[in-house]
N, C-alpha and C. Protein backbone atom coordinates (compact mmCIF):
# COMPACT_ATOMS: atom_id res chain seq x y z
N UNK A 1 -20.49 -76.50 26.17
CA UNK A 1 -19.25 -76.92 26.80
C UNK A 1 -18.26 -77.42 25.74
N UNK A 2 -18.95 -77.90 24.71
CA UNK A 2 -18.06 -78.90 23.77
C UNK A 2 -17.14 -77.36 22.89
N UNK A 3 -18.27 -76.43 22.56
CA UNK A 3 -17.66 -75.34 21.47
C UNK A 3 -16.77 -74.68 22.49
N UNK A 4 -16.56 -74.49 23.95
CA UNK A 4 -15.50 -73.80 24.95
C UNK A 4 -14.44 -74.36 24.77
N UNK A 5 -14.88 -76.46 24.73
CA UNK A 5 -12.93 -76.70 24.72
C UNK A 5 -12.67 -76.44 23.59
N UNK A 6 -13.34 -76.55 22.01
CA UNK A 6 -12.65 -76.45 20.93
C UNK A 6 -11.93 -75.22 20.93
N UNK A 7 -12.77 -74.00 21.42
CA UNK A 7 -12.22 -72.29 21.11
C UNK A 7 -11.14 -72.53 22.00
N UNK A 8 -11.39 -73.17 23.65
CA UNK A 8 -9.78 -72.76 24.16
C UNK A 8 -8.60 -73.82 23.59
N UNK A 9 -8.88 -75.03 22.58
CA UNK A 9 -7.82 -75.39 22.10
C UNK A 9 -7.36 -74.71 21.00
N UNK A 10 -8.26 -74.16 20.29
CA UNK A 10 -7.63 -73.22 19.03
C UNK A 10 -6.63 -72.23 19.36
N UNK A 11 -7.11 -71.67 20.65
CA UNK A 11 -6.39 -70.38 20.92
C UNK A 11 -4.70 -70.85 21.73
N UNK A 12 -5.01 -71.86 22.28
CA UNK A 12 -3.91 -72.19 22.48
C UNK A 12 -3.13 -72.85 21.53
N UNK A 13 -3.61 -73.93 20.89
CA UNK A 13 -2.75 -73.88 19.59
C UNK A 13 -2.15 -72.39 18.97
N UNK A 14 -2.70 -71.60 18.49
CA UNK A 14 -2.70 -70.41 18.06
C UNK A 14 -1.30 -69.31 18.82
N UNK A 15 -1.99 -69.23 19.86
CA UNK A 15 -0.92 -68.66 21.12
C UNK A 15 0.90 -69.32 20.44
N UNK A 16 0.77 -71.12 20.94
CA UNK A 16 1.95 -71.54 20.17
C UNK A 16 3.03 -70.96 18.92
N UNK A 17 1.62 -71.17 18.12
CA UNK A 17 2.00 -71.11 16.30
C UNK A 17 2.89 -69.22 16.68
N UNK A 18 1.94 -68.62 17.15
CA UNK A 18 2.57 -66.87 17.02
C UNK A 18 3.55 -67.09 17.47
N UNK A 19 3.99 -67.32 19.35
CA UNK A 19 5.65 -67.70 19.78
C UNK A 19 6.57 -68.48 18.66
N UNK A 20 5.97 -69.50 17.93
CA UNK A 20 7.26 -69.66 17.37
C UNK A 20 7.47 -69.18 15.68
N UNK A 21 6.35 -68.44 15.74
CA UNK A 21 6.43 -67.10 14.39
C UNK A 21 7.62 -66.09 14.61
N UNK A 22 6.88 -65.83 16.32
CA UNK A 22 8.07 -64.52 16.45
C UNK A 22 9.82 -64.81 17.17
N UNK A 23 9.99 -66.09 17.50
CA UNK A 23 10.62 -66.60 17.94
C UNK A 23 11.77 -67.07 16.40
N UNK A 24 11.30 -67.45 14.94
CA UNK A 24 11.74 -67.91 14.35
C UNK A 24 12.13 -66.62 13.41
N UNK A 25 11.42 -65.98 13.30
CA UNK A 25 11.49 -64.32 12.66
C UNK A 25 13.36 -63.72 13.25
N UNK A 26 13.47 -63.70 14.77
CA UNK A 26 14.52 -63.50 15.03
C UNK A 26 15.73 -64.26 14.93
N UNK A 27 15.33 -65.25 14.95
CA UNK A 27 16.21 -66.32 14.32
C UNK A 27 16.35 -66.12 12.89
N UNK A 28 15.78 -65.89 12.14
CA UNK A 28 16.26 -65.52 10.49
C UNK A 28 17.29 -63.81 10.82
N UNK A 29 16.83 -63.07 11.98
CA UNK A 29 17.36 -61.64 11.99
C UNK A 29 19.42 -61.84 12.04
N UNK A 30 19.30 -63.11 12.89
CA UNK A 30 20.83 -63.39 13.17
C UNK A 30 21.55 -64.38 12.03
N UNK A 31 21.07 -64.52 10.96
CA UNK A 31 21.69 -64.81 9.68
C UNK A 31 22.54 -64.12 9.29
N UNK A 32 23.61 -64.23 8.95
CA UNK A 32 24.80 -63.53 8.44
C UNK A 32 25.24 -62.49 9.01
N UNK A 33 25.10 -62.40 10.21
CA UNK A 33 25.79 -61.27 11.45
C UNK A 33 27.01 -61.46 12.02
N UNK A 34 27.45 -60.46 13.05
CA UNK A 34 28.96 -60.84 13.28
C UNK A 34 28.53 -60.06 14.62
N UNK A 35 29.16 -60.09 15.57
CA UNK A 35 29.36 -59.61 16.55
C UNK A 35 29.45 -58.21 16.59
N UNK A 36 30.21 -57.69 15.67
CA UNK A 36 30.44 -56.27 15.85
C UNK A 36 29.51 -55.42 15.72
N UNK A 37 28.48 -55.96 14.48
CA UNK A 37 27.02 -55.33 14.16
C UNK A 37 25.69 -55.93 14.77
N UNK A 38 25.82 -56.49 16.09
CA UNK A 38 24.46 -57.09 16.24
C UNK A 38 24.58 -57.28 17.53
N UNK A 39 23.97 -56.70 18.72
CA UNK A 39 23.85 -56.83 19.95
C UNK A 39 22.80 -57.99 20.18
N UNK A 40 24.09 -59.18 21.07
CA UNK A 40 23.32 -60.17 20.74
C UNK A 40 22.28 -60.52 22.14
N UNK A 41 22.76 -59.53 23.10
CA UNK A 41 21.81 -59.62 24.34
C UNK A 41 21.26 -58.26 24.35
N UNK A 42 19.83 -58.60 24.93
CA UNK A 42 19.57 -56.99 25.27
C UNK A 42 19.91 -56.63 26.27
N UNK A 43 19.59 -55.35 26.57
CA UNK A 43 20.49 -54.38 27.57
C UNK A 43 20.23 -54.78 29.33
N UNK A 44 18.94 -55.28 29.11
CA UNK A 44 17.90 -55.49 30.51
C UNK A 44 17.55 -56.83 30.27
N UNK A 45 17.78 -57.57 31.06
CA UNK A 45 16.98 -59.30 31.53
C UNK A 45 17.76 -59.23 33.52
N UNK A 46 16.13 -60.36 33.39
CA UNK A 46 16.13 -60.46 34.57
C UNK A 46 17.63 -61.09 35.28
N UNK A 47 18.21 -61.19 36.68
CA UNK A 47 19.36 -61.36 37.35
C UNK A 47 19.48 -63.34 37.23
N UNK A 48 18.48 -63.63 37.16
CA UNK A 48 18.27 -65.47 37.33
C UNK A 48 19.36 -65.83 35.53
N UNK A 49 18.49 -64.46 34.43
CA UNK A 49 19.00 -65.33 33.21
C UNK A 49 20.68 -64.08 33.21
N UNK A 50 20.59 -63.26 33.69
CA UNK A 50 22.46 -62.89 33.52
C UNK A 50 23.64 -63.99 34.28
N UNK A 51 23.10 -64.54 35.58
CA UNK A 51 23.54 -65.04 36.27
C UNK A 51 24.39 -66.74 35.15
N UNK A 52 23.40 -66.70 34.50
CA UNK A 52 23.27 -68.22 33.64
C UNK A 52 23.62 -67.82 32.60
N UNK A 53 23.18 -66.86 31.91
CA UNK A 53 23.17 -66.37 30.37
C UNK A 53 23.90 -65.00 29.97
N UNK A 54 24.22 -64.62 30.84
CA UNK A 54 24.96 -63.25 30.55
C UNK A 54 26.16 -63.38 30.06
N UNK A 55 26.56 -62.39 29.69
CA UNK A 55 27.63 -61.91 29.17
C UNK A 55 29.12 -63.02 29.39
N UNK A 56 29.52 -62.99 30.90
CA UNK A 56 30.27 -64.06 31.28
C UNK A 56 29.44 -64.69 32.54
N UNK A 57 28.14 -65.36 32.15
CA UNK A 57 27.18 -65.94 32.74
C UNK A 57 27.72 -67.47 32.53
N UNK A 58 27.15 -68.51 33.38
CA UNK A 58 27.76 -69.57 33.94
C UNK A 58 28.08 -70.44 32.53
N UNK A 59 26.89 -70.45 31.93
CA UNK A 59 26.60 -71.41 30.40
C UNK A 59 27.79 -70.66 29.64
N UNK A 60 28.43 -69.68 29.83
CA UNK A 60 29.28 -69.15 28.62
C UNK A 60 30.79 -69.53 28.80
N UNK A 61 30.76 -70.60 29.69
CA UNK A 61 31.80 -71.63 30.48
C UNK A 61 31.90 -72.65 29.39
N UNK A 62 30.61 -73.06 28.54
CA UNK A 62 30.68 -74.13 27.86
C UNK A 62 30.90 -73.71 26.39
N UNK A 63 31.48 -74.48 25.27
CA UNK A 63 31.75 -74.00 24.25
C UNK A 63 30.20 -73.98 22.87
N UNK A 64 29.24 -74.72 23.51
CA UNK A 64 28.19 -74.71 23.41
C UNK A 64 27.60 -73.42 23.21
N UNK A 65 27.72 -72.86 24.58
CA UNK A 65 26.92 -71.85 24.58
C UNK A 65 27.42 -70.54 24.65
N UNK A 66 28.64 -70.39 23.56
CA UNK A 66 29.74 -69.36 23.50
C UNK A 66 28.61 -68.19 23.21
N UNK A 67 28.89 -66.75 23.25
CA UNK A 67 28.43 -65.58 22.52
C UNK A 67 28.65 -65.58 21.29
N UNK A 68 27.59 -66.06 20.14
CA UNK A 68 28.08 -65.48 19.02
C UNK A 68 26.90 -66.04 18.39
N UNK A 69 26.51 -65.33 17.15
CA UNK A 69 25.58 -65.29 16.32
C UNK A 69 25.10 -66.47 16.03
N UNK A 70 25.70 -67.66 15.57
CA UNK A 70 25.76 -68.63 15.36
C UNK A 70 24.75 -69.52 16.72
N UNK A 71 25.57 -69.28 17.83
CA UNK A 71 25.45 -70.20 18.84
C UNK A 71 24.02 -69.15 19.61
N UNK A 72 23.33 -68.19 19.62
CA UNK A 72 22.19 -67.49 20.29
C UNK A 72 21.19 -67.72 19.05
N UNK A 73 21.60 -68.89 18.28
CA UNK A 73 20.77 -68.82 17.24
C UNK A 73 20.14 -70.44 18.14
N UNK A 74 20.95 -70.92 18.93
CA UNK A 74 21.03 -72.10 19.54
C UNK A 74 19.93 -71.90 20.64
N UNK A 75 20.42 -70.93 21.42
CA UNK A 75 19.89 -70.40 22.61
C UNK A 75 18.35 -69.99 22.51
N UNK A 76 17.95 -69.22 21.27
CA UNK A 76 16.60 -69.44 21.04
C UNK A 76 15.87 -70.01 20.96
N UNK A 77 16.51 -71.14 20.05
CA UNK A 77 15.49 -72.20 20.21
C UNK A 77 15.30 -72.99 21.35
N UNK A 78 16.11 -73.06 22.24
CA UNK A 78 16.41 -73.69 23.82
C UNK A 78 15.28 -72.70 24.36
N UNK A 79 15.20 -71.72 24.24
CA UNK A 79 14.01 -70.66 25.13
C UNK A 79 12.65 -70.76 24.41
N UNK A 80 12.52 -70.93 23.41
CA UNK A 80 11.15 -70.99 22.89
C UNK A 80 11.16 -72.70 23.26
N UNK A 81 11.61 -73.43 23.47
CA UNK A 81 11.42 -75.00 23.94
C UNK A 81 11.18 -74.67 25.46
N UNK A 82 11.79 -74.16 26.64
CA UNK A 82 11.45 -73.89 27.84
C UNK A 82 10.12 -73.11 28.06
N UNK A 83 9.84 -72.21 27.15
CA UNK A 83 8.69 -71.23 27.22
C UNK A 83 7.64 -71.82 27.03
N UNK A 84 7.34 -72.65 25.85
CA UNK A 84 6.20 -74.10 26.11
C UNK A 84 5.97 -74.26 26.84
N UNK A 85 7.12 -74.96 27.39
CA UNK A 85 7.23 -76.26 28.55
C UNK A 85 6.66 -75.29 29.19
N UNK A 86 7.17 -74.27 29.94
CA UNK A 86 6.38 -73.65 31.19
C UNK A 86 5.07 -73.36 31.36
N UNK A 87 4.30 -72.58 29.73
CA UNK A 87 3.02 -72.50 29.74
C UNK A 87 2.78 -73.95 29.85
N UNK A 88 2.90 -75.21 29.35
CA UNK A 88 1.87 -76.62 29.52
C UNK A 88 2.19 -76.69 30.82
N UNK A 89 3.00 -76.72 31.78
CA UNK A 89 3.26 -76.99 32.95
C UNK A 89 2.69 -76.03 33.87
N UNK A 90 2.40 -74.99 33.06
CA UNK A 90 1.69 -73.89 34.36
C UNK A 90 0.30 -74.33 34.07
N UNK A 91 -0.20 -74.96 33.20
CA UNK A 91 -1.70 -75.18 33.20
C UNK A 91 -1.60 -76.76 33.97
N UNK A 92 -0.94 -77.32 33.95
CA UNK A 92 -1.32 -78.73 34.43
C UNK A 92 -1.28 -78.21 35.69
N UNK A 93 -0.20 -77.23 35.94
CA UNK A 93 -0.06 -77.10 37.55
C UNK A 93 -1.55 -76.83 38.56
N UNK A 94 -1.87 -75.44 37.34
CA UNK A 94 -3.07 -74.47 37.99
C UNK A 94 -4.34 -75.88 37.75
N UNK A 95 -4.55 -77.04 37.12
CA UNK A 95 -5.67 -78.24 37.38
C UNK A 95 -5.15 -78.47 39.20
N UNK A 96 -3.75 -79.07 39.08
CA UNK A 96 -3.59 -78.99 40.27
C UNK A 96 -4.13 -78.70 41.49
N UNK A 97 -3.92 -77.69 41.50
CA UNK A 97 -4.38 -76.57 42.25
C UNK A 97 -5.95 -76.61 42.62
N UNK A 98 -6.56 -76.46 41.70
CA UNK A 98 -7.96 -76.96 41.34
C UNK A 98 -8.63 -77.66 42.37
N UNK A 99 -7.67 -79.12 41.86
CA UNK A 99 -8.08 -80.24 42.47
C UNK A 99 -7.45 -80.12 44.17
N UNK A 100 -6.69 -79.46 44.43
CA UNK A 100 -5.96 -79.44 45.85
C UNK A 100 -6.99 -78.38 46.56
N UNK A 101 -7.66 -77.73 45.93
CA UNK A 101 -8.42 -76.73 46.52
C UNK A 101 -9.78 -77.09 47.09
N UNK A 102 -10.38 -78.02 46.19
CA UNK A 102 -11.77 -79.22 46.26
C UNK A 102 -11.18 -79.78 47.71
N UNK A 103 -9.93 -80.99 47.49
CA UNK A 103 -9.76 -81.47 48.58
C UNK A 103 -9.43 -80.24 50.05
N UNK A 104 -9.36 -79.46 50.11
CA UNK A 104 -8.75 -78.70 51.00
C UNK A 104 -10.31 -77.79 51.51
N UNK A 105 -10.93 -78.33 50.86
CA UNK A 105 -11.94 -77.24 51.21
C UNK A 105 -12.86 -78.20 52.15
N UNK A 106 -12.90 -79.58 51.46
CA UNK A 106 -13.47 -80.94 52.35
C UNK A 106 -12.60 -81.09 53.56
N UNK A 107 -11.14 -80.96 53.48
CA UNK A 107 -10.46 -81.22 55.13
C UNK A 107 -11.22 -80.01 55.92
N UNK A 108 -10.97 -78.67 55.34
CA UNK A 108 -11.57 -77.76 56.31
C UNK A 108 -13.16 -78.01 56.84
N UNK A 109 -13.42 -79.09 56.22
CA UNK A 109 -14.81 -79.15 56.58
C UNK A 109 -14.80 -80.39 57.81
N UNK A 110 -14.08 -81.08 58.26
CA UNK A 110 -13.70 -82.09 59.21
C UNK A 110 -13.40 -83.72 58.37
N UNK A 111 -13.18 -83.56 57.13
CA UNK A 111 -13.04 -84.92 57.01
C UNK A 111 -11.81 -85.45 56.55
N UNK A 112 -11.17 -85.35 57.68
CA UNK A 112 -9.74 -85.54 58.25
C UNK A 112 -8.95 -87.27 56.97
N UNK A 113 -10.07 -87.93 56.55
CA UNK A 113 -9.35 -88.43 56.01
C UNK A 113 -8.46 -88.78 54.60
N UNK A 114 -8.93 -87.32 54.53
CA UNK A 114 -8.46 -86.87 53.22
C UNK A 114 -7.02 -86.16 53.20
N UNK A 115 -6.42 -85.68 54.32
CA UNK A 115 -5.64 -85.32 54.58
C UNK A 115 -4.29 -85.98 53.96
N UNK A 116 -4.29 -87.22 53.73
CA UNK A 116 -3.18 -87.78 52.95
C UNK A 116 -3.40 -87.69 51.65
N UNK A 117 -4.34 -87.56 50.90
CA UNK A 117 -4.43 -86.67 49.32
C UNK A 117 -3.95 -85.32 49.22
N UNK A 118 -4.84 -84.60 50.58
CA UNK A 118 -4.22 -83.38 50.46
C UNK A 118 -2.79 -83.09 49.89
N UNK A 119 -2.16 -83.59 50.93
CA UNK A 119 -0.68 -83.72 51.14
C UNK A 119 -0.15 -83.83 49.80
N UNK A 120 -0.54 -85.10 49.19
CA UNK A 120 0.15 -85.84 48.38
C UNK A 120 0.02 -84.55 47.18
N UNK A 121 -1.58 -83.90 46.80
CA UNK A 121 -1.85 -83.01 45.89
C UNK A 121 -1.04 -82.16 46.16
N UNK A 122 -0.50 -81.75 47.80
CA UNK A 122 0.43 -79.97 47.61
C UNK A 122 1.50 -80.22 46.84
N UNK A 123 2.31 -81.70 46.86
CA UNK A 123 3.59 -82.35 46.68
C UNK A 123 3.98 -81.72 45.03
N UNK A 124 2.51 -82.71 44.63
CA UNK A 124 2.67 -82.15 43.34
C UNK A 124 2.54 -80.95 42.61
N UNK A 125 2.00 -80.61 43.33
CA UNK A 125 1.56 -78.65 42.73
C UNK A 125 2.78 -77.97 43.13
N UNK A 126 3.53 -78.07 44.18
CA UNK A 126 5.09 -77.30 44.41
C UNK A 126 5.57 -78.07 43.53
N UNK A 127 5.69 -79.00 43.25
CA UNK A 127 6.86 -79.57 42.42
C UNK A 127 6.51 -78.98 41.07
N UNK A 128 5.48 -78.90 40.45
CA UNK A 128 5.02 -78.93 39.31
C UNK A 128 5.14 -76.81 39.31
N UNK A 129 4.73 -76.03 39.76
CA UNK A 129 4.84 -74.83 40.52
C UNK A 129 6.26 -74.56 40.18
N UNK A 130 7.04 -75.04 40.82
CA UNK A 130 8.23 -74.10 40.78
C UNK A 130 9.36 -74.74 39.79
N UNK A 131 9.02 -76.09 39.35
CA UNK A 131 9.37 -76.71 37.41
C UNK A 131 8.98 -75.17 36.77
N UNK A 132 7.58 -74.71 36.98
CA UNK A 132 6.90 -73.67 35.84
C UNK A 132 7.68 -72.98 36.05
N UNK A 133 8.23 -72.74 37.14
CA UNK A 133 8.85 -71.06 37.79
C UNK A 133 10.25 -71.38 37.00
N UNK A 134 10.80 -72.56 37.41
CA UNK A 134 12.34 -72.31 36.90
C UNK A 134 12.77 -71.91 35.29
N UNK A 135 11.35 -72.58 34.93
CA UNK A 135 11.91 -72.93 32.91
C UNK A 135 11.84 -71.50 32.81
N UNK A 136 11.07 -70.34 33.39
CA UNK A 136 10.72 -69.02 32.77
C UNK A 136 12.61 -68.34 33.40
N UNK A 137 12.62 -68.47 34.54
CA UNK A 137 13.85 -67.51 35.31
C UNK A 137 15.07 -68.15 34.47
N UNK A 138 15.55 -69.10 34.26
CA UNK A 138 16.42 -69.72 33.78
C UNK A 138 16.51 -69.91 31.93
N UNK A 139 15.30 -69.49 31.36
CA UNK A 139 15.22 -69.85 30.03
C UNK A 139 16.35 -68.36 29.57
N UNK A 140 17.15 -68.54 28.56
CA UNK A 140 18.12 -67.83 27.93
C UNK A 140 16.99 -66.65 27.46
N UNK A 141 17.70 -65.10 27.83
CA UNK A 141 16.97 -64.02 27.56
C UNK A 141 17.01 -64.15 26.01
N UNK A 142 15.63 -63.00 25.53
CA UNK A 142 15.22 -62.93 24.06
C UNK A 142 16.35 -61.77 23.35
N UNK A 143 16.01 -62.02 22.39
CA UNK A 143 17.11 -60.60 21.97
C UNK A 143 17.40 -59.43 21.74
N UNK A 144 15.70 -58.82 21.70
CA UNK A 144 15.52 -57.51 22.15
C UNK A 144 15.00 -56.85 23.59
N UNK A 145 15.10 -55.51 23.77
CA UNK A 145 14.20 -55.28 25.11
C UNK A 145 12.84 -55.20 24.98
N UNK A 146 12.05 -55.53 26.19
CA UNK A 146 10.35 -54.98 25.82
C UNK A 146 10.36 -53.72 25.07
N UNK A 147 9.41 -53.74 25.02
CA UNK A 147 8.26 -52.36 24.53
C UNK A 147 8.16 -51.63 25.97
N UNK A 148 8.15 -50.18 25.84
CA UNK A 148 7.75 -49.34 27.00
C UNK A 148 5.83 -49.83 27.09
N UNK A 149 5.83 -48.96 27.80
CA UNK A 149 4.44 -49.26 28.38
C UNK A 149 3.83 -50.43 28.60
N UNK A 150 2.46 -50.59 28.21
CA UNK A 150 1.94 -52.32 28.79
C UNK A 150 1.82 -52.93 28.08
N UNK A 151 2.29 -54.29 28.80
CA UNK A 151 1.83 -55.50 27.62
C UNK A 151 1.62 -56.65 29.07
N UNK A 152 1.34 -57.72 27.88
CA UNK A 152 0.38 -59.01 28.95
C UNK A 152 1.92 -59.28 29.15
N UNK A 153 3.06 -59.49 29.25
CA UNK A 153 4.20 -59.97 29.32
C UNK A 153 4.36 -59.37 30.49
N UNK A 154 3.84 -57.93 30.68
CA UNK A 154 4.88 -57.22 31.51
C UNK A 154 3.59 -57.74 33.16
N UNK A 155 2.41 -57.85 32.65
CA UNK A 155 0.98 -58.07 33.57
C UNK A 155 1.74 -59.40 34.36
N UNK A 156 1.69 -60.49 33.28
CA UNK A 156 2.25 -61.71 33.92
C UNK A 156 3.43 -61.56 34.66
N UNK A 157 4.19 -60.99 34.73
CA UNK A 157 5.65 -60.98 35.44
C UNK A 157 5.54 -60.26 36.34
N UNK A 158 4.47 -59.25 36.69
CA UNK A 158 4.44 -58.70 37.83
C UNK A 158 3.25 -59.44 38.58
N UNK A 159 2.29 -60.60 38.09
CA UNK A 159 1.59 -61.26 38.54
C UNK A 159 2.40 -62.67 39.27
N UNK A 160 3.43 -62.56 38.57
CA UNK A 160 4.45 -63.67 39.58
C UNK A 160 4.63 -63.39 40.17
N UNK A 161 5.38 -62.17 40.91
CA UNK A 161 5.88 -61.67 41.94
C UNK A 161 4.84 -61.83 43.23
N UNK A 162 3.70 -61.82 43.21
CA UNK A 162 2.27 -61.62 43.72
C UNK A 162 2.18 -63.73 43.71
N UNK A 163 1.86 -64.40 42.65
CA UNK A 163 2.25 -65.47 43.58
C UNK A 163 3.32 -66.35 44.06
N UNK A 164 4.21 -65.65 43.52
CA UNK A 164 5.68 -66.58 43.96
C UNK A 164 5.61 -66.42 45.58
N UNK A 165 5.11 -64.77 46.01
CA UNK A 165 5.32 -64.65 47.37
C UNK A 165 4.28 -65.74 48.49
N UNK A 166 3.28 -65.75 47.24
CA UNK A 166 1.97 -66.29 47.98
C UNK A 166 1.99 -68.04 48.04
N UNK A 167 2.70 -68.06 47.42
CA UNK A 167 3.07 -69.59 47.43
C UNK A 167 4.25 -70.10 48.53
N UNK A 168 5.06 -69.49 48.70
CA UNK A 168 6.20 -69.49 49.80
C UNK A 168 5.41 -69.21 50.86
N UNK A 169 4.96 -68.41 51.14
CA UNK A 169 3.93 -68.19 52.35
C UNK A 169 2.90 -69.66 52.81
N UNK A 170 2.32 -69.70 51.54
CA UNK A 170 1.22 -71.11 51.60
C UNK A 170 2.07 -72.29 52.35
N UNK A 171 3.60 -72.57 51.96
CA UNK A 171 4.03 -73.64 52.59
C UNK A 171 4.54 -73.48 53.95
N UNK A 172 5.18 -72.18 54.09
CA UNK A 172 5.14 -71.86 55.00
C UNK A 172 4.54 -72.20 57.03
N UNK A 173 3.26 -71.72 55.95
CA UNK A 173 1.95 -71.83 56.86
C UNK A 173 1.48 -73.29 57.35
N UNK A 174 1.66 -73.69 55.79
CA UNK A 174 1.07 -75.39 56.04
C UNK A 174 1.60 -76.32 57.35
N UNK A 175 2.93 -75.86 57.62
CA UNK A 175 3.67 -76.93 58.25
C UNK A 175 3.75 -76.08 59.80
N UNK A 176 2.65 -74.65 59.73
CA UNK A 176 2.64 -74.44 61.29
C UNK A 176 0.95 -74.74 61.48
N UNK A 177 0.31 -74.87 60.62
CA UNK A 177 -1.11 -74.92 60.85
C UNK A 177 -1.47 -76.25 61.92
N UNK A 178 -0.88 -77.26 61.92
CA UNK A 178 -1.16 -77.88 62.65
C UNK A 178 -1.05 -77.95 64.43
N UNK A 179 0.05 -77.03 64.66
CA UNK A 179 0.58 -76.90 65.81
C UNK A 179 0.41 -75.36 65.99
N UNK A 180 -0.63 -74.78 65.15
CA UNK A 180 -1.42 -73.88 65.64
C UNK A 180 -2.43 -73.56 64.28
N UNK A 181 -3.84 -73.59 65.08
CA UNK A 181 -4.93 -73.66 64.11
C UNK A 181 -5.23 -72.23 63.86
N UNK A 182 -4.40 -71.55 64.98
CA UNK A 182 -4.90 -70.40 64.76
C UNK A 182 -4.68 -69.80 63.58
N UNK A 183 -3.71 -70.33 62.68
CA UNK A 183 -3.07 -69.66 61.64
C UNK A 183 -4.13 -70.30 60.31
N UNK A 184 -4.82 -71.21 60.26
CA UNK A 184 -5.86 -71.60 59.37
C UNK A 184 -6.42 -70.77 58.72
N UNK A 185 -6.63 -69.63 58.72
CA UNK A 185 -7.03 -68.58 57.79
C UNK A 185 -6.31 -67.90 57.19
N UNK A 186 -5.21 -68.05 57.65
CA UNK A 186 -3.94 -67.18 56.51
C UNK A 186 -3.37 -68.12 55.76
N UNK A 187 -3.39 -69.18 56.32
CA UNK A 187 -3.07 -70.24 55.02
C UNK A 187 -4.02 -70.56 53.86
N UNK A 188 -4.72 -70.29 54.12
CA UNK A 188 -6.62 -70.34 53.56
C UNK A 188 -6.01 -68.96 52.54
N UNK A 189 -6.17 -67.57 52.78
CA UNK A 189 -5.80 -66.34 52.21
C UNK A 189 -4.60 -66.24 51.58
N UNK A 190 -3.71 -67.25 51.64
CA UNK A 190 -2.25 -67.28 51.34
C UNK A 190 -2.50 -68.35 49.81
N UNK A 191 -3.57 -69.52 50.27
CA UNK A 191 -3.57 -70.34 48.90
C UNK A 191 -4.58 -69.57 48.10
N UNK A 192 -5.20 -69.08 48.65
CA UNK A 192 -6.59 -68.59 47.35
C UNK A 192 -5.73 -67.46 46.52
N UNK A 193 -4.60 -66.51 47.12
CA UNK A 193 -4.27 -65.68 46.71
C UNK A 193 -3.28 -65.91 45.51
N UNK A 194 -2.57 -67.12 45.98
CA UNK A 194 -1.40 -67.73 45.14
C UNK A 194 -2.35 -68.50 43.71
N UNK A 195 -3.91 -69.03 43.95
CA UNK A 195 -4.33 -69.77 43.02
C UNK A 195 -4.54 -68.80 41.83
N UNK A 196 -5.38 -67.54 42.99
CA UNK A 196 -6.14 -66.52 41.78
C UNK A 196 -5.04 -65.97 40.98
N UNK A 197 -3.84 -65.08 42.13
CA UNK A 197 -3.12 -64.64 40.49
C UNK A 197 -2.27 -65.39 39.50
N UNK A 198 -1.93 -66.45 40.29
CA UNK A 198 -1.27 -67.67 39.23
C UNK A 198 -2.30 -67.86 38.13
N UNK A 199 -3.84 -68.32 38.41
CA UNK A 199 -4.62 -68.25 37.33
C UNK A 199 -4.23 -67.03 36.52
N UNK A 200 -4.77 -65.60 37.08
CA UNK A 200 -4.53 -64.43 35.79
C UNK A 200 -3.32 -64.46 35.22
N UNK A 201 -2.57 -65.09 35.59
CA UNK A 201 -1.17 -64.97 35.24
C UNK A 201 -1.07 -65.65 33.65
N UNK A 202 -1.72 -66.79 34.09
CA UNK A 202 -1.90 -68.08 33.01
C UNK A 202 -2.19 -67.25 31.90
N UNK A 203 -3.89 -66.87 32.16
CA UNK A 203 -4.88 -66.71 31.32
C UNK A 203 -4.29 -65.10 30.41
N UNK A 204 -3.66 -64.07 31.42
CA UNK A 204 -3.08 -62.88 30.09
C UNK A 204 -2.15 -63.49 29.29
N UNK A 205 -1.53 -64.08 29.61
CA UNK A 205 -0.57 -64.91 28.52
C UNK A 205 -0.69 -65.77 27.66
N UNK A 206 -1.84 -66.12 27.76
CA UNK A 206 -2.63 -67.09 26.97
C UNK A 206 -3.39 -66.07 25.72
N UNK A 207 -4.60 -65.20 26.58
CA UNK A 207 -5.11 -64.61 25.77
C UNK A 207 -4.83 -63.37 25.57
């Protein structure tokens, strides 16, 4: 047990050190550039970061966060600081979870007085849940496009989609389960579904 946490702290250390290898690499790429020679967004990001970060996206309101070589030299490092944050926050979340799943498995078993942990545990796992969700949708796009074909980048982002839905559903459910039990098994199928691929989600991005 002891040699598991050391290997999964190495690797996560590790994981780190590479993001801000390749994160700082592009940041040396926008040294002495100008606008005319250096496309400073790529062609494709998701609608959450054009909305915020695009072209005449909301942040480009501030003089801060003007378009220009200089200032996306800014913006990177603001995204490799959010991109952390989200992986440590998606792992504290998915303990969460963990622990909301133990308790949830004892209410389903009749011991009703756990029900105010429950609670208190979903509170924090949405809150903590959709913190993870925002830093990724909102973090300032990178500066090139993916790679065609597969990568764990592209696994994880279509593994969100799978629990973002499953998590909206989970709360959903929660707040009819009581005033109908009948629905107790889809809320049951709705959290296991949201735990498992949020886990794979974690873990390709990790390893």
């Amino acid at each position: 047990m002891k040699t598991f946490l050391i290997s999964f702290t190495l690797a996560f250390l590790l994981s780190f050190q590479l993001q801000a290898q390749t994160e700082n690499n592009l940041l040396d790429n926008l040294n002495g550039t100008s606008n005319e020679n250096t496309d400073l967004l790529p062609s494709h990001f998701i609608i959450t970061q054009k909305i915020m970060w695009g072209e005449k996206g909301l942040m480009r309101n501030f003089n801060r966060f003007e378009l220009t070589p200089e200032k996306r030299q800014r913006e990177l490092k603001l995204r490799r600081t959010m991109l952390v944050t989200h992986q440590v926050m998606g792992f504290v979340t998915l303990g969460g979870m963990v622990a909301q799943g133990i308790v949830g498995a004892k209410l389903y078993n009749g011991k009703t007085n756990l029900k105010g942990t429950h609670e208190a545990l979903a509170a924090g796992v949405n809150i903590g849940y959709f913190t993870t969700t925002s830093l990724s949708l909102f973090a300032p796009p990178k500066m090139v496009n993916e790679r065609k074909g597969y990568s764990s980048i592209k696994l994880h982002k279509a593994l969100a989609i799978i629990h973002l839905s499953s998590m909206i559903a989970t709360n959903i459910l929660a707040g009819q389960v009581e005033s109908n039990p009948n629905l107790t098994p889809y809320h049951r199928a709705a959290a296991f579904t949201a735990f498992g691929s949020f886990a794979v989600s974690m873990m390709v991005i990790k390893f």
